[in-house]
C-alpha atoms as a PDB file:
ATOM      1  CA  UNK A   1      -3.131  11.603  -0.293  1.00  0.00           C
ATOM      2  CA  UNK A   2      -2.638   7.936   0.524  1.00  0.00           C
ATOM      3  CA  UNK A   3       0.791   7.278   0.193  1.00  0.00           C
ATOM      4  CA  UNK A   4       3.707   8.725   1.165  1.00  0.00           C
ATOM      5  CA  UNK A   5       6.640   8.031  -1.116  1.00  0.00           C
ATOM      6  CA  UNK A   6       9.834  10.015  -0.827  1.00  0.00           C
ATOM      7  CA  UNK A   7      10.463  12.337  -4.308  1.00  0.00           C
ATOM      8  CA  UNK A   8      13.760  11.523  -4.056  1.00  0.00           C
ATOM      9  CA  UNK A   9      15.272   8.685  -2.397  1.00  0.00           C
ATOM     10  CA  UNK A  10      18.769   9.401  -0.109  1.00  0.00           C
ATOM     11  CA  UNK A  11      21.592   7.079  -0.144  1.00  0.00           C
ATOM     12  CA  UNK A  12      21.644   3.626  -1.442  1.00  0.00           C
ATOM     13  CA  UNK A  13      21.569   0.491   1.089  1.00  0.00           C
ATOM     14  CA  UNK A  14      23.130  -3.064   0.256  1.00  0.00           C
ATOM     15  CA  UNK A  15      21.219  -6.555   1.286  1.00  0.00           C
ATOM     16  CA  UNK A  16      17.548  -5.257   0.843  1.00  0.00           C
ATOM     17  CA  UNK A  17      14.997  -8.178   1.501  1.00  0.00           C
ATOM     18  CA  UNK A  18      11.499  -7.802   1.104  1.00  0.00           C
ATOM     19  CA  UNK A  19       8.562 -10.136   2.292  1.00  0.00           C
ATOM     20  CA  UNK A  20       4.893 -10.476   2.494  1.00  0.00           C
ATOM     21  CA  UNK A  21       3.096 -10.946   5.721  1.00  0.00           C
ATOM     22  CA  UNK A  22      -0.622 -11.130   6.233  1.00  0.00           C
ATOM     23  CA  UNK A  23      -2.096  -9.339   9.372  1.00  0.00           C
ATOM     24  CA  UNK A  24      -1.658 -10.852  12.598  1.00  0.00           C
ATOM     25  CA  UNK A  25      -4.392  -9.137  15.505  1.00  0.00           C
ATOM     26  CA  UNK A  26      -3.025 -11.277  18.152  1.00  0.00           C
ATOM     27  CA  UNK A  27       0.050  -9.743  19.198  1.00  0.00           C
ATOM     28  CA  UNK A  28       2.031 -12.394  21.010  1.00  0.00           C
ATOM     29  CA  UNK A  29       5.154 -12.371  23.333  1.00  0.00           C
ATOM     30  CA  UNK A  30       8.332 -11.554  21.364  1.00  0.00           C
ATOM     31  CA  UNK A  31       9.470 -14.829  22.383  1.00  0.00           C
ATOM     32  CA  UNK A  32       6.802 -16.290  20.908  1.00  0.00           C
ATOM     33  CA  UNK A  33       6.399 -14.291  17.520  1.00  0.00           C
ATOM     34  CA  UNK A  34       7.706 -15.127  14.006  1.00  0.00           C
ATOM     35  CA  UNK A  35      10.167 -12.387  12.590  1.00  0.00           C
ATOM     36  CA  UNK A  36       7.998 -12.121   9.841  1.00  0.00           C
ATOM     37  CA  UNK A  37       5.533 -10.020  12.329  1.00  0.00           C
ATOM     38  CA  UNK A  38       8.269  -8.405  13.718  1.00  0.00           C
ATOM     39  CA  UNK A  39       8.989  -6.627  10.211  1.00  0.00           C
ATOM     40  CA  UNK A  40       5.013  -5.861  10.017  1.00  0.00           C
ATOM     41  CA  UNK A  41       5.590  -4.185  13.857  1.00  0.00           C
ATOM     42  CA  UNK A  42       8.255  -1.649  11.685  1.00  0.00           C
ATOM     43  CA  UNK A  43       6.599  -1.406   8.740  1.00  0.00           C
ATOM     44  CA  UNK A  44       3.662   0.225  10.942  1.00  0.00           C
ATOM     45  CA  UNK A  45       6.016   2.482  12.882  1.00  0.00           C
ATOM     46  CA  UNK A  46       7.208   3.520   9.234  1.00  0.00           C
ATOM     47  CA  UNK A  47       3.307   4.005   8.553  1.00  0.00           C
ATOM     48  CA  UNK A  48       3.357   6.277  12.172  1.00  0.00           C
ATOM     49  CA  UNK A  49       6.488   7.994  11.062  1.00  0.00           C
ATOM     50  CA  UNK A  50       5.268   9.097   7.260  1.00  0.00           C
ATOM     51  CA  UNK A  51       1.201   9.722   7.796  1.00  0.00           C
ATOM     52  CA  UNK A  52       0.311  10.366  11.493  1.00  0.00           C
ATOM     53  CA  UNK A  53       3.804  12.253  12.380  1.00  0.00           C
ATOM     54  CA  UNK A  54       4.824  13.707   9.242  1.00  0.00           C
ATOM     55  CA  UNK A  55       1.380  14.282   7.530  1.00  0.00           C
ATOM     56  CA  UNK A  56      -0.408  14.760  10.491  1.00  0.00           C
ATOM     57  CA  UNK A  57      -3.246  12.753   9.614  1.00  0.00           C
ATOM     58  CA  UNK A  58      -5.771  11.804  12.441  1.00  0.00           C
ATOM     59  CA  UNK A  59      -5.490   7.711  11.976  1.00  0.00           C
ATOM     60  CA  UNK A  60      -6.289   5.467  15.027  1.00  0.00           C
ATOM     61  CA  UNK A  61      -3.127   4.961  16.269  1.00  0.00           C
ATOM     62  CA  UNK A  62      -2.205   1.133  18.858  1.00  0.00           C
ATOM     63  CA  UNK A  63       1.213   1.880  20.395  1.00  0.00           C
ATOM     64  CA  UNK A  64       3.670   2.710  17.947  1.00  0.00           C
ATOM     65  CA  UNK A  65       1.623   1.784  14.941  1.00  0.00           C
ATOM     66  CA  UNK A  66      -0.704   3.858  12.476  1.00  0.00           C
ATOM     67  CA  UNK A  67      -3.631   1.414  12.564  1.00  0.00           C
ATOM     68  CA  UNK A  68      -6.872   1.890  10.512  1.00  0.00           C
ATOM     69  CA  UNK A  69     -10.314  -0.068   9.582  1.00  0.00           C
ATOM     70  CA  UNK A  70      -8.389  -1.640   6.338  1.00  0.00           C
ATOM     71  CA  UNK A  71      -5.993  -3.350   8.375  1.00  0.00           C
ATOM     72  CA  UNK A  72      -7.704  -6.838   9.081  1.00  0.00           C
ATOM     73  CA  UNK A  73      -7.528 -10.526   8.642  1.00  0.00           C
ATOM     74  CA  UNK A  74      -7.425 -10.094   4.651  1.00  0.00           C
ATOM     75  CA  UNK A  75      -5.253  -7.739   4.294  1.00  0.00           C
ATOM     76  CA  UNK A  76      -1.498  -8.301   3.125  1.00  0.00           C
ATOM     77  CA  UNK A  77       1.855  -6.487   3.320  1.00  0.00           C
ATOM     78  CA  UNK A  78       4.723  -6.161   1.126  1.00  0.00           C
ATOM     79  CA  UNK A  79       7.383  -4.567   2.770  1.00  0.00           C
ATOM     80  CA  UNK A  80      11.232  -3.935   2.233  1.00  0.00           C
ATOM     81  CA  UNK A  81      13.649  -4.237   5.207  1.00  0.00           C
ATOM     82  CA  UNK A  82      17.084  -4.415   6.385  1.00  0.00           C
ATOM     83  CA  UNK A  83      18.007  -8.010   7.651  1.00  0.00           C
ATOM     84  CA  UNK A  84      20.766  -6.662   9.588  1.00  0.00           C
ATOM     85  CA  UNK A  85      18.486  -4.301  12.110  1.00  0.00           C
ATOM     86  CA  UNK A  86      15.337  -5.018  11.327  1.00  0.00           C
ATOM     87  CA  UNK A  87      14.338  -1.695  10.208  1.00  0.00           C
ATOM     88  CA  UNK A  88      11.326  -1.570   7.358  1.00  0.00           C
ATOM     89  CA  UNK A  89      12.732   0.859   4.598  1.00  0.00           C
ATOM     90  CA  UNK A  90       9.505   0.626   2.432  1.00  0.00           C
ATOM     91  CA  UNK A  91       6.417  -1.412   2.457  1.00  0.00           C
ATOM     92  CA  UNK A  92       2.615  -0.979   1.099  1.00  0.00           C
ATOM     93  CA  UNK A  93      -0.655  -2.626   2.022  1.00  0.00           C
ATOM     94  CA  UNK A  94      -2.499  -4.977  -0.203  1.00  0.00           C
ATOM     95  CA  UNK A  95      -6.420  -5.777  -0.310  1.00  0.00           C
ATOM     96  CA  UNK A  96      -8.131  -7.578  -2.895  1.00  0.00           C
ATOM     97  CA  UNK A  97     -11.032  -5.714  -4.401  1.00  0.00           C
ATOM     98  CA  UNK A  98     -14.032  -7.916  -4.172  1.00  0.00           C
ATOM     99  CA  UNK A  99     -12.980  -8.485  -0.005  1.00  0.00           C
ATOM    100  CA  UNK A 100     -15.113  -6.426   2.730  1.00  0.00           C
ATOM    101  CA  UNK A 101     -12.988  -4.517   5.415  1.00  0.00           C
ATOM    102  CA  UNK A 102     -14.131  -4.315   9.083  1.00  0.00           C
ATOM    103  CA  UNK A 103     -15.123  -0.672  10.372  1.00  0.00           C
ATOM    104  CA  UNK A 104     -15.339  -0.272  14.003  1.00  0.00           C
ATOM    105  CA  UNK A 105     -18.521   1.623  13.731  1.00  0.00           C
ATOM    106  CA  UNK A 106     -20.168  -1.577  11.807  1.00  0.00           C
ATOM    107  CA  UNK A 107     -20.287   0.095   8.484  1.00  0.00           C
ATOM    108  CA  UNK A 108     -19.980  -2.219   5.219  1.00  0.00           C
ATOM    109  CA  UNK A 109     -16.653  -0.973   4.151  1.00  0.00           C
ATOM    110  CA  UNK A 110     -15.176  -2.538   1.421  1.00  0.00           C
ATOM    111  CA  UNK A 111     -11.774  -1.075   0.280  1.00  0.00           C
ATOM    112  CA  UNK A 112     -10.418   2.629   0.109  1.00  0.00           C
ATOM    113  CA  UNK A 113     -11.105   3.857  -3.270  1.00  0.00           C
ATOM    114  CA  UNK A 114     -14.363   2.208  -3.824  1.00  0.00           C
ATOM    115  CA  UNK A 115     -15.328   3.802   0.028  1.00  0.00           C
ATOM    116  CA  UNK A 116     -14.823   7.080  -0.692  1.00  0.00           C
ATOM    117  CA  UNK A 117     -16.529   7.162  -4.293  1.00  0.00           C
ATOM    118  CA  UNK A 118     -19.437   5.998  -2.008  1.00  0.00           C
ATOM    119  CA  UNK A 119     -19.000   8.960   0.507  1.00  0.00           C
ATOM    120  CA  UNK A 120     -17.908   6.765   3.152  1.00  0.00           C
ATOM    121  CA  UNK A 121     -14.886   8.570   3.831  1.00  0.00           C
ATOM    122  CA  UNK A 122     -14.661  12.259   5.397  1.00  0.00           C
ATOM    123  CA  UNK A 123     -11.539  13.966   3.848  1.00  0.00           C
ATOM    124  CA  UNK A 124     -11.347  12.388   0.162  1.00  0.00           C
ATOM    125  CA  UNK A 125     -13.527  13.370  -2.754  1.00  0.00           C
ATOM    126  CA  UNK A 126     -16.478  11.384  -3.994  1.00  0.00           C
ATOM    127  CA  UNK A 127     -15.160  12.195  -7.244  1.00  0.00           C
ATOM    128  CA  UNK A 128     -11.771  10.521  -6.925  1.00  0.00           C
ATOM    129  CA  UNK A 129     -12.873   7.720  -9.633  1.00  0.00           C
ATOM    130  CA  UNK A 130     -14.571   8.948 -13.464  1.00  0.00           C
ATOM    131  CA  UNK A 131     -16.515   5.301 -13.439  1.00  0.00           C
ATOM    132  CA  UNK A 132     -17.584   2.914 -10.193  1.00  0.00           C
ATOM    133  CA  UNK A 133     -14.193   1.026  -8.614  1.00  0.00           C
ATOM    134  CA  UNK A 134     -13.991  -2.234  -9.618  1.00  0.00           C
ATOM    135  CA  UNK A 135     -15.252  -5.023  -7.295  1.00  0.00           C
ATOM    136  CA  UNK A 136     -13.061  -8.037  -8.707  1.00  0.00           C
ATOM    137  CA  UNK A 137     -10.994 -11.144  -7.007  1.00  0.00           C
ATOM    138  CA  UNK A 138      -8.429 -10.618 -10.275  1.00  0.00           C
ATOM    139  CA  UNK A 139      -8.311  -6.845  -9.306  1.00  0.00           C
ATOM    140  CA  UNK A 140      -6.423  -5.970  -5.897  1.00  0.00           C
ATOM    141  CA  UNK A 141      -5.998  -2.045  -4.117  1.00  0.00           C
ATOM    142  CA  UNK A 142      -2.413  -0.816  -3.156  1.00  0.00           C
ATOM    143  CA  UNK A 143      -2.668   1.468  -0.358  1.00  0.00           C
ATOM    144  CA  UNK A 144      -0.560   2.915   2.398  1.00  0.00           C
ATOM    145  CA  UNK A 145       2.896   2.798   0.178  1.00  0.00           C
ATOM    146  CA  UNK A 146       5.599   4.432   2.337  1.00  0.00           C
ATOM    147  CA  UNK A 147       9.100   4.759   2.064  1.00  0.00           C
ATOM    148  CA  UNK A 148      12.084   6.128   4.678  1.00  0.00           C
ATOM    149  CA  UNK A 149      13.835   7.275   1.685  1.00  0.00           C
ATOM    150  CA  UNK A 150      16.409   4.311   1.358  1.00  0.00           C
ATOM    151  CA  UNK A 151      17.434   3.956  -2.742  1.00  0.00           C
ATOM    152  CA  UNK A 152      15.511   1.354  -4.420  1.00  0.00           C
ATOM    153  CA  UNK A 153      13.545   0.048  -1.476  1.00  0.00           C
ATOM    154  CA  UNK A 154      10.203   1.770  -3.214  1.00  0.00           C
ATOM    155  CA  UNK A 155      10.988   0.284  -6.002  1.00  0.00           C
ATOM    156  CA  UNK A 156      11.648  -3.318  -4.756  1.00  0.00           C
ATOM    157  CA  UNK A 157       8.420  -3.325  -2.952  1.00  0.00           C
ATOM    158  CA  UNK A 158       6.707  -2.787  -6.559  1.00  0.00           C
ATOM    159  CA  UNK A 159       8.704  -6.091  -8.073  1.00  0.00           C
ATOM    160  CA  UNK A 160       7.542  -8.075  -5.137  1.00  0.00           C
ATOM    161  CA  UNK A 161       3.898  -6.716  -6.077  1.00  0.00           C
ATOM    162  CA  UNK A 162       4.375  -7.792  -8.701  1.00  0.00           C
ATOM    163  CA  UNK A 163       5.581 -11.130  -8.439  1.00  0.00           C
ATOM    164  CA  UNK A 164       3.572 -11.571  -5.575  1.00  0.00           C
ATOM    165  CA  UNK A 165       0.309 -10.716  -7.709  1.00  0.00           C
ATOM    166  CA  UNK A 166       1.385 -13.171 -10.819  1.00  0.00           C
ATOM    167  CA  UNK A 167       1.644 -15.779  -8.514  1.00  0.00           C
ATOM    168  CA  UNK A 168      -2.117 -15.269  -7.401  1.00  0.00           C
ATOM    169  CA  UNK A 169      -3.447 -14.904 -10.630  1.00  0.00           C
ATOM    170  CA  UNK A 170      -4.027 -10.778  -9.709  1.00  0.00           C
ATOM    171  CA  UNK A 171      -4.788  -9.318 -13.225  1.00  0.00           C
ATOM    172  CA  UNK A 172      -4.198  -5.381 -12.441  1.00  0.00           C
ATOM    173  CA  UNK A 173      -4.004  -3.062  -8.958  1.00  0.00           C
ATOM    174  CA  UNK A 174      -5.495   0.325  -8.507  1.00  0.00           C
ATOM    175  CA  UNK A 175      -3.867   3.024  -6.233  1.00  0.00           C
ATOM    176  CA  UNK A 176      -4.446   6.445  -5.211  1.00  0.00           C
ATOM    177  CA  UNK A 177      -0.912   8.274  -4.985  1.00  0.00           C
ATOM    178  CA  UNK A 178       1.087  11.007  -6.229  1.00  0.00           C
ATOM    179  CA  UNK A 179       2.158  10.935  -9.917  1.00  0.00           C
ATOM    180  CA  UNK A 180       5.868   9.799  -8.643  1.00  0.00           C
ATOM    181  CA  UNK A 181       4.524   6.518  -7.116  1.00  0.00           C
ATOM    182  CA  UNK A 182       2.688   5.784 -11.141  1.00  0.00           C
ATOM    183  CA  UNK A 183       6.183   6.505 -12.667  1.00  0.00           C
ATOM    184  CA  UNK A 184       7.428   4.251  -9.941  1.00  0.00           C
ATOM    185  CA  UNK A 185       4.609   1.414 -11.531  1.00  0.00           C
ATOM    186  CA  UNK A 186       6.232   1.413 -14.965  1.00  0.00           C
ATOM    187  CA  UNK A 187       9.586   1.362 -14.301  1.00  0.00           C
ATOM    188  CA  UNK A 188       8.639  -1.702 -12.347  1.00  0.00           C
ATOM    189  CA  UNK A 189       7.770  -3.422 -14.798  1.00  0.00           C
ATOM    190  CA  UNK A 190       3.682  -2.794 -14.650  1.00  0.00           C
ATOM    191  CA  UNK A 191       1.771  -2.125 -17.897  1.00  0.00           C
ATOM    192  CA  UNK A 192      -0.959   0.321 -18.607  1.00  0.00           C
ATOM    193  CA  UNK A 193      -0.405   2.498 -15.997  1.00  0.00           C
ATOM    194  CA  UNK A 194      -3.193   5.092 -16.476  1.00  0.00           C
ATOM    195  CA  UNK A 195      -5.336   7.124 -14.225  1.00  0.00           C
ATOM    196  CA  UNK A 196      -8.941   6.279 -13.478  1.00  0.00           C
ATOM    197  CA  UNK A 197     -10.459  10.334 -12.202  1.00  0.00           C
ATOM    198  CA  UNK A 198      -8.726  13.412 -11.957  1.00  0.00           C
ATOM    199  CA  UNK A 199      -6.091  15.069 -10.097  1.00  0.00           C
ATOM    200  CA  UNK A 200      -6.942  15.852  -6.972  1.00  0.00           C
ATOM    201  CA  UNK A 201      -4.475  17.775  -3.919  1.00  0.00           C
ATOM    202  CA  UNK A 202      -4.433  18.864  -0.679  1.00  0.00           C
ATOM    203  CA  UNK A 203      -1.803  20.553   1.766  1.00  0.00           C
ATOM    204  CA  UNK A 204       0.223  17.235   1.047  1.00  0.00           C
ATOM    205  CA  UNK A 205       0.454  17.230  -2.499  1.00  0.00           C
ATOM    206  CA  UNK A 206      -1.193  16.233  -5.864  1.00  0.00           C
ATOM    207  CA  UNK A 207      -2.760  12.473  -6.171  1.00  0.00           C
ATOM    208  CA  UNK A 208      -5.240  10.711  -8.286  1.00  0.00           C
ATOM    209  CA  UNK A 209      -6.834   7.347  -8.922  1.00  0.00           C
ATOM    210  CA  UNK A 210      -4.190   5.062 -11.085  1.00  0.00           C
ATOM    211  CA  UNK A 211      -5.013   1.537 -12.426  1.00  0.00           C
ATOM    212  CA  UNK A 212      -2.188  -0.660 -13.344  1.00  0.00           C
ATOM    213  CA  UNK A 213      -1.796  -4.081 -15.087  1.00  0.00           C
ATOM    214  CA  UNK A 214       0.284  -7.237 -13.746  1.00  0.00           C
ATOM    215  CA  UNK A 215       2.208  -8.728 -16.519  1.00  0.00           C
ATOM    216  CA  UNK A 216       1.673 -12.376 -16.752  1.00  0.00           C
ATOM    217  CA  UNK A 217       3.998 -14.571 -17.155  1.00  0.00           C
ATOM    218  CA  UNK A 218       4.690 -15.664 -20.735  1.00  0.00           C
ATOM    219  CA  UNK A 219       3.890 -11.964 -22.085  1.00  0.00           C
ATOM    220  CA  UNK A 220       6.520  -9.773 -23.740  1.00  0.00           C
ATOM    221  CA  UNK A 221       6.626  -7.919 -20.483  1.00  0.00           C
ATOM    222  CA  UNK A 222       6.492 -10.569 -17.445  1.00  0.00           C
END
């Protein structure tokens, strides 16, 4: 399973922001950084906290981060956070579909879902997907979607998507998750939120392949 979203959020914060940062692989002096990276540094000890501590997943870890090959120059991140400490509450990565990611061992990775359909990834099925991923600049992947468990932060993360997609003409998203994080898609506003290949699980959980489309704005449901 590639996200880790709580089933049921705990108690409900006040002054939630959420922002989108792009991936920064120089890390600078504090003193020197934007705050914007400084929520990216806790939405990766989030990342840590939910997949390599409380999933146990074998991910190369820098520091305090969880760290893999899709985190690179083209990859973005919505995340939700509390202005008042800093903390990151909920946040997802963001690829677009047609991009190429950078594996350490040189390999031509492109983007999760479409990698392990093509057997490029020991752990998840081949089968994940009933047709071939889509390789599209209008199509983007959704991956890494963790939550602390704060009320509404998972779901604010999704209206950002959202936004954050109409505004670059993004068409739809696909996502591998557990069937919570798809109800999670409609109630955000996200159409056609079907799956794309069966149900798959492991000692984590259930998951499958969803596809989702961005409203645009103008439609009955932007």
């Amino acid at each position: 399973m590639q996200n880790g979203y709580a089933k049921s959020e705990a108690k409900a914060r006040t002054g939630i922001e959420t922002m989108v940062v792009r991936f920064e692989p120089v890390r600078l002096p504090k003193s020197l950084r934007s705050p914007d990276q400084d929520v990216l540094d806790a939405f990766m000890s989030l990342r840590k906290s939910v997949f390599a501590d409380g999933k146990n997943w074998r991910v190369w870890l820098s520091c305090r981060s969880d760290l893999d090959q899709y985190d690179h120059l083209d990859a973005y991140y919505i995340i939700a956070f509390d202005p008042a400490t800093g903390e990151a509450l909920a946040g997802a990565r963001l690829l677009r579909t047609d991009r190429g990611g950078r594996h350490p061992g040189g390999s031509e990775m492109t983007y999760m879902v479409r990698d392990a359909v093509r057997g490029m990834l020991p752990g998840l099925s081949t089968d994940l997907c009933d047709e071939e991923p889509p390789c599209d600049p209008a199509v983007w992947e959704l991956t890494r979607f963790a939550s602390n468990g704060a009320a509404g932060a998972g779901q604010l993360v999704l209206q950002r998507l959202r936004t954050f997609l109409q505004e670059l003409g993004g068409e739809r998203f696909v996502f591998l998750s557990p069937p919570v994080v798809a109800r999670l898609a409609k109630s955000s506003g996200f159409a056609n939120v079907v799956p794309l290949g069966p149900l798959r699980g492991d000692q984590n959980g259930k998951y499958r392949v969803y596809s989702a489309d961005v409203p645009q704005p103008g439609s009955s449901e932007a």
